[in-house]
C-alpha atoms as a PDB file:
ATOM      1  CA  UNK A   1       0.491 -27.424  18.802  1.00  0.00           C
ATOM      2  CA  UNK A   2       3.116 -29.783  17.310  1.00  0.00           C
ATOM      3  CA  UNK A   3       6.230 -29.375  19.705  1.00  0.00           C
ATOM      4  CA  UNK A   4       8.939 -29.705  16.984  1.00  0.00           C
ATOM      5  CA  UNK A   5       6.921 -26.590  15.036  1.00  0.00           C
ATOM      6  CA  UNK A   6       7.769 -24.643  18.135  1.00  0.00           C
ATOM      7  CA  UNK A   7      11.396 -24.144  17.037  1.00  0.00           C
ATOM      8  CA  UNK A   8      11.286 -23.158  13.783  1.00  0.00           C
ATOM      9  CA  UNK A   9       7.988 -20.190  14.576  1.00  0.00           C
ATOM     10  CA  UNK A  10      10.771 -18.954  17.361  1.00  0.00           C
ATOM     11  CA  UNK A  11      13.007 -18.695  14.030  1.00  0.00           C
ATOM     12  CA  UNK A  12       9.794 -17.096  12.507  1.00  0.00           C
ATOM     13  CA  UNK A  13       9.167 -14.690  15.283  1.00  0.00           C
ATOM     14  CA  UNK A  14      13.179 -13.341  15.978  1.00  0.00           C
ATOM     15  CA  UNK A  15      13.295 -11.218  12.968  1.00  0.00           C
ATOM     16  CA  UNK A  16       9.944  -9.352  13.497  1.00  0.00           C
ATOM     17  CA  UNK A  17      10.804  -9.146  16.903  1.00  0.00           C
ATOM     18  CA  UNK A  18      13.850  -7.324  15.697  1.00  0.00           C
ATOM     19  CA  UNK A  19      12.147  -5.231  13.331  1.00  0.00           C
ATOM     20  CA  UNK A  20       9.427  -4.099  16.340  1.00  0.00           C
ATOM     21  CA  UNK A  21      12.827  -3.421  18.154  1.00  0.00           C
ATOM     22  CA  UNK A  22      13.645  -0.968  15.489  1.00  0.00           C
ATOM     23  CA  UNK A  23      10.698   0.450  14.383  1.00  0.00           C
ATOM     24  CA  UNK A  24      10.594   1.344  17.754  1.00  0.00           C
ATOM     25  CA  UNK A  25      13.647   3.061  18.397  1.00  0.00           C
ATOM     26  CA  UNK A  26      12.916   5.038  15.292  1.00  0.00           C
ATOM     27  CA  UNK A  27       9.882   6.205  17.085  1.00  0.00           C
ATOM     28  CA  UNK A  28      12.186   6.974  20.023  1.00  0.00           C
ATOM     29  CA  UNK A  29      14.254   9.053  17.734  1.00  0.00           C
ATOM     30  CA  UNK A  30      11.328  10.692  16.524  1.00  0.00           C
ATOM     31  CA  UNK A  31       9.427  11.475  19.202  1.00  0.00           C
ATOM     32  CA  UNK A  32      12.045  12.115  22.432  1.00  0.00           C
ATOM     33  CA  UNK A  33      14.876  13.023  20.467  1.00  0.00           C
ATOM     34  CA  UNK A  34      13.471  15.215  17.966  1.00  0.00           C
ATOM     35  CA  UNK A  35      15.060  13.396  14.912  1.00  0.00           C
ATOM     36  CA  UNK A  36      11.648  13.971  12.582  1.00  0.00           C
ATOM     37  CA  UNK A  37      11.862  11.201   9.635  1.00  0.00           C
ATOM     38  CA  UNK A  38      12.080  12.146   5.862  1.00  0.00           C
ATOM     39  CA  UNK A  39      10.604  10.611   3.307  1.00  0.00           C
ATOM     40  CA  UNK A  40      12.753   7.506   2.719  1.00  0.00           C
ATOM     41  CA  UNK A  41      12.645   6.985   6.251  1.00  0.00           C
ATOM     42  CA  UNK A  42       8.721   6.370   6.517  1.00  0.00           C
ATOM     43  CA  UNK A  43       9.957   4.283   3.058  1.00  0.00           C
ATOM     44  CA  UNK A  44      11.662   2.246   5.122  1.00  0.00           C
ATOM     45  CA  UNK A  45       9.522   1.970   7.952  1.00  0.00           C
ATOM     46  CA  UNK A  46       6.703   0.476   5.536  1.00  0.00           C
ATOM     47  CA  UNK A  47       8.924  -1.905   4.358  1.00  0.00           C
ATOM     48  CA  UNK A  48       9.739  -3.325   8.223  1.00  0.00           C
ATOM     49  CA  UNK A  49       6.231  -3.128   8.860  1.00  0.00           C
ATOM     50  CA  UNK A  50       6.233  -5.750   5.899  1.00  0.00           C
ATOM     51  CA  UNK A  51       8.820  -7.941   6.897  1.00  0.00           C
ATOM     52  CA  UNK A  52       6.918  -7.868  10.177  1.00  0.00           C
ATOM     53  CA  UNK A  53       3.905  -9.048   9.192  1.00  0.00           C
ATOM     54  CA  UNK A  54       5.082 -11.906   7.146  1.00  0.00           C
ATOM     55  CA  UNK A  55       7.139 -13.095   9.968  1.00  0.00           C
ATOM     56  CA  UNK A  56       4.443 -13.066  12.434  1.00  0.00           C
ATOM     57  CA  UNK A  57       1.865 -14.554  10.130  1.00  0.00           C
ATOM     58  CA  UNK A  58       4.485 -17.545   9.399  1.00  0.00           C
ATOM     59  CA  UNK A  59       5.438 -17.667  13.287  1.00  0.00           C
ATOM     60  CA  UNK A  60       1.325 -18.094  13.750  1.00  0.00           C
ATOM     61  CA  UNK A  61       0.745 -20.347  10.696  1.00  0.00           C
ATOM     62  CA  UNK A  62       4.104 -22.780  11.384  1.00  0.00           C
ATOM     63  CA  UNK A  63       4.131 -23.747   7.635  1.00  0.00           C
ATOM     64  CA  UNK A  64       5.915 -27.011   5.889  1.00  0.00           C
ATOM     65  CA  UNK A  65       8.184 -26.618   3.236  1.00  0.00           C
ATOM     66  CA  UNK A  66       6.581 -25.133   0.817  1.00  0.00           C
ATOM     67  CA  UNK A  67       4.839 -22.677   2.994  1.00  0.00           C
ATOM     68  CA  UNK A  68       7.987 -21.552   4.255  1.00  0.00           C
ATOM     69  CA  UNK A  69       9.549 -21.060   0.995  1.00  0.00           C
ATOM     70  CA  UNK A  70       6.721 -18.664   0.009  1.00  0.00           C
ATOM     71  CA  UNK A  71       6.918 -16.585   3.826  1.00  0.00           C
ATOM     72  CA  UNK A  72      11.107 -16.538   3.581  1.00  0.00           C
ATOM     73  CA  UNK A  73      10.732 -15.415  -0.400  1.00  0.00           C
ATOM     74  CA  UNK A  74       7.943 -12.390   0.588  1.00  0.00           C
ATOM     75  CA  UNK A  75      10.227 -11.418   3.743  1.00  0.00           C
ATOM     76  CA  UNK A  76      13.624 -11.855   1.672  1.00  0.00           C
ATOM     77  CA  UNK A  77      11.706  -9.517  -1.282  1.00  0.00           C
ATOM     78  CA  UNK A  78      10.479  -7.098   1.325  1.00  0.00           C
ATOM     79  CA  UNK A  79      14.180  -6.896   2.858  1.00  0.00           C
ATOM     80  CA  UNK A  80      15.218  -5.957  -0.246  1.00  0.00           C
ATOM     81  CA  UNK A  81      13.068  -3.432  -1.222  1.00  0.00           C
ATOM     82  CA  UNK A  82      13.773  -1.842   2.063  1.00  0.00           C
ATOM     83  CA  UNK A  83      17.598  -2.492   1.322  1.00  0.00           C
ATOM     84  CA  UNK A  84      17.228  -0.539  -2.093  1.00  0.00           C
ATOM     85  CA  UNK A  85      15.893   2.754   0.055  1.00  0.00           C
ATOM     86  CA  UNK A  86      18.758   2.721   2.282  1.00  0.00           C
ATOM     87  CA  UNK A  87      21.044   2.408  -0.333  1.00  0.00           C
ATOM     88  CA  UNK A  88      19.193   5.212  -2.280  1.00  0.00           C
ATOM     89  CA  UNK A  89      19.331   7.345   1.358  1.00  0.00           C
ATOM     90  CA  UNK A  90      23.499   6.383   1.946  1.00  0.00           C
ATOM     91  CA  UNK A  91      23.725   7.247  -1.504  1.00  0.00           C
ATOM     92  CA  UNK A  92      22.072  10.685  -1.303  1.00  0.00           C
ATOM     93  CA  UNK A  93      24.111  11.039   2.136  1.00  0.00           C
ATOM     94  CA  UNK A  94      27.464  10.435   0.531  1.00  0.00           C
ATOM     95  CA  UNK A  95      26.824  13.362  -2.419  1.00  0.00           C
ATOM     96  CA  UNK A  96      28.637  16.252  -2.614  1.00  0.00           C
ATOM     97  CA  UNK A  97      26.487  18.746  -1.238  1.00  0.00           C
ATOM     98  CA  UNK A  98      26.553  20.936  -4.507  1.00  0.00           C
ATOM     99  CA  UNK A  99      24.917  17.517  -6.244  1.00  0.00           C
ATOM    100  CA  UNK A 100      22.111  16.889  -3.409  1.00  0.00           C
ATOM    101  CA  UNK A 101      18.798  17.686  -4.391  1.00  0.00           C
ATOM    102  CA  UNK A 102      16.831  19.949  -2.801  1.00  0.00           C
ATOM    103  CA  UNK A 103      13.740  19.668  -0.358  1.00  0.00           C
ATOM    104  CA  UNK A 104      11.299  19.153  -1.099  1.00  0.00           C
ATOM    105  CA  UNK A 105       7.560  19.687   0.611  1.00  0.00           C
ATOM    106  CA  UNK A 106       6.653  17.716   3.674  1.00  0.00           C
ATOM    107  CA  UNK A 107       4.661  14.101   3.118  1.00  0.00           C
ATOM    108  CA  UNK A 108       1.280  15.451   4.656  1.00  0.00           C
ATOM    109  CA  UNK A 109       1.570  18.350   1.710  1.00  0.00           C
ATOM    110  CA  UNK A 110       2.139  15.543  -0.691  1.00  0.00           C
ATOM    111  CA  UNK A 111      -0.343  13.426   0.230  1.00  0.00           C
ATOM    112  CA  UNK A 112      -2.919  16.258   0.134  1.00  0.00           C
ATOM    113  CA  UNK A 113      -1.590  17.776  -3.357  1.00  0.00           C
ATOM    114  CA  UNK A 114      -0.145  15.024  -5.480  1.00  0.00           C
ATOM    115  CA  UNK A 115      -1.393  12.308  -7.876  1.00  0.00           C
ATOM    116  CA  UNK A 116      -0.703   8.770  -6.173  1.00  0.00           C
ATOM    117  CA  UNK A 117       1.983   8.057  -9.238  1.00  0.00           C
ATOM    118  CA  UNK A 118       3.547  11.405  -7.970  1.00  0.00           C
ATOM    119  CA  UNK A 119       3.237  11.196  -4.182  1.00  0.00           C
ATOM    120  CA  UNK A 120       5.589   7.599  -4.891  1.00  0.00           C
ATOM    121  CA  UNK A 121       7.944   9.049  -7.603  1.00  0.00           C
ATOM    122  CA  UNK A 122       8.682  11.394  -4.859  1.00  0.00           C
ATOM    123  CA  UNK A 123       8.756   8.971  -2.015  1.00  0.00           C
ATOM    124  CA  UNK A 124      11.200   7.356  -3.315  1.00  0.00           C
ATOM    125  CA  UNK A 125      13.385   9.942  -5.320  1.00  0.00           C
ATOM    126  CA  UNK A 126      13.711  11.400  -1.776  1.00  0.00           C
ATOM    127  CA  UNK A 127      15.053  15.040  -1.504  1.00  0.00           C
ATOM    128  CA  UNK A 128      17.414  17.107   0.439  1.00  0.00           C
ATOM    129  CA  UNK A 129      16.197  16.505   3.814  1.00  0.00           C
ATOM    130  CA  UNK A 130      17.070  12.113   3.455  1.00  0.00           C
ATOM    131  CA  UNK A 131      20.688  13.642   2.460  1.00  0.00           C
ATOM    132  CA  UNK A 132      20.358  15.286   6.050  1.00  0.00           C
ATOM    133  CA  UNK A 133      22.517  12.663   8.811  1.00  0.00           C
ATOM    134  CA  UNK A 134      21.562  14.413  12.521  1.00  0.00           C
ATOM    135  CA  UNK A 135      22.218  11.070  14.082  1.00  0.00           C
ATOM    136  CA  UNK A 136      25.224   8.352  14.412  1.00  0.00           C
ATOM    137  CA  UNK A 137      26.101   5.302  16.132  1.00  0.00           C
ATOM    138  CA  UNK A 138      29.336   4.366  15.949  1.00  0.00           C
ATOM    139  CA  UNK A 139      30.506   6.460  13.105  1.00  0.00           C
ATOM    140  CA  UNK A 140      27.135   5.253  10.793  1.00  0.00           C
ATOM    141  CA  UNK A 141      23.865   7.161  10.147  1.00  0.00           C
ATOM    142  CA  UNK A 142      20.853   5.793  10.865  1.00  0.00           C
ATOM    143  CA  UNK A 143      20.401   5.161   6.748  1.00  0.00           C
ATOM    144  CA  UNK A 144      24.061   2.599   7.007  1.00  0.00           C
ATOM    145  CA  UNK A 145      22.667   0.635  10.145  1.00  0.00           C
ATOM    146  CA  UNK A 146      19.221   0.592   8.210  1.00  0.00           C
ATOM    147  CA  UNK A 147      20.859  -0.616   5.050  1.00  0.00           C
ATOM    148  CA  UNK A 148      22.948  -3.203   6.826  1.00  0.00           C
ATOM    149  CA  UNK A 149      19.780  -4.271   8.958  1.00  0.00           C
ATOM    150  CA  UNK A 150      17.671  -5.036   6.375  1.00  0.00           C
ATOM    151  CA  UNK A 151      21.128  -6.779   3.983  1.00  0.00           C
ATOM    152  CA  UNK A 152      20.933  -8.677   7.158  1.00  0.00           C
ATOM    153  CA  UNK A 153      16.984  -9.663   7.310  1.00  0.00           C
ATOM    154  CA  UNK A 154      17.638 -10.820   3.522  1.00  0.00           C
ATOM    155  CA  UNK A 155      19.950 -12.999   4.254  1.00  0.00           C
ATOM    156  CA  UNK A 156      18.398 -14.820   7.074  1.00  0.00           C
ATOM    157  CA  UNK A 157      14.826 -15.278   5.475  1.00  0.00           C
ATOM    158  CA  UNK A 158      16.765 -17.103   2.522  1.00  0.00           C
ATOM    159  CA  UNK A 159      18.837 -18.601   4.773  1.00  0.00           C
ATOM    160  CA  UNK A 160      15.223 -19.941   6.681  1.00  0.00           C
ATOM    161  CA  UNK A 161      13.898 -20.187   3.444  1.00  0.00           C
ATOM    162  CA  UNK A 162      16.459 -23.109   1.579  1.00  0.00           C
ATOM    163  CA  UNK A 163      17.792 -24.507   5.296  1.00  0.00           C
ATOM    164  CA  UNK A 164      16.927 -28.176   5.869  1.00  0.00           C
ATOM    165  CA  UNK A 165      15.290 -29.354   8.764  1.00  0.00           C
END
């Protein structure tokens, strides 16, 4: 292994290191703390999952330039799907609650009863239950430090991406 790679697959492996880090506190939430995810939530979780495997598959590959332009451009797209979702989930939180939607059925239900096309126009619509905020850390839901997590894994894969070395 070349030495000077080492550096720059730490900067590869920090932000799926990160991601693990929340990914697993959201289990933590889920499973100790009773806070059971909606269906943005699991959005969201598939998009760190994402962002996680880019980043580990650059960390392991240590890529040249244009290798790293294509890993920081998937990541930086991933990020930002997974930004859109929160946004869509703040959004919903910050309705009036005479304007939220309502809930809909559970994702197993969907899974089992809709269409694929259906199953995702719902995934992503969201319902009542991603308007729901149980949970808050220092005055934001878990949706705000989501949305400002992943505004933040943007900006560092295209700051990765177009830095020189």
């Amino acid at each position: 292994m070349n030495p000077q790679s080492m550096p720059l697959r730490l900067l590869y492996a920090a932000p799926a290191l990160a991601c693990a880090g929340l990914l697993g506190f959201g289990y933590y939430l889920q499973y100790f703390d009773n806070q059971d995810p909606c269906p943005l939530c699991l959005v969201q979780r598939g998009f760190y999952y994402g962002v996680i495997v880019v980043f580990v598959i650059a960390a392991l590959h240590g890529p040249k330039r244009i290798g790293n332009a294509v890993y920081c451009a998937i990541a930086a797209v991933l990020a930002l799907g997974g930004f859109g979702v929160a946004a869509r989930q703040v959004w919903l939180q910050h309705l009036p609650i005479d304007q939220v939607p309502a809930c809909g059925p559970d994702l197993f239900f969907m899974m089992e009863n809709f269409p694929l096309r259906r199953l995702l126009e719902k995934l992503f619509l969201g319902s009542g239950q991603c308007a729901e905020v149980n949970w808050r850390f220092l005055g934001f839901s878990i949706a705000e430090w989501s949305l400002a997590c992943f505004a933040g894994l943007a900006l560092y894969a295209l700051w990765l991406g177009f830095r020189r070395r």
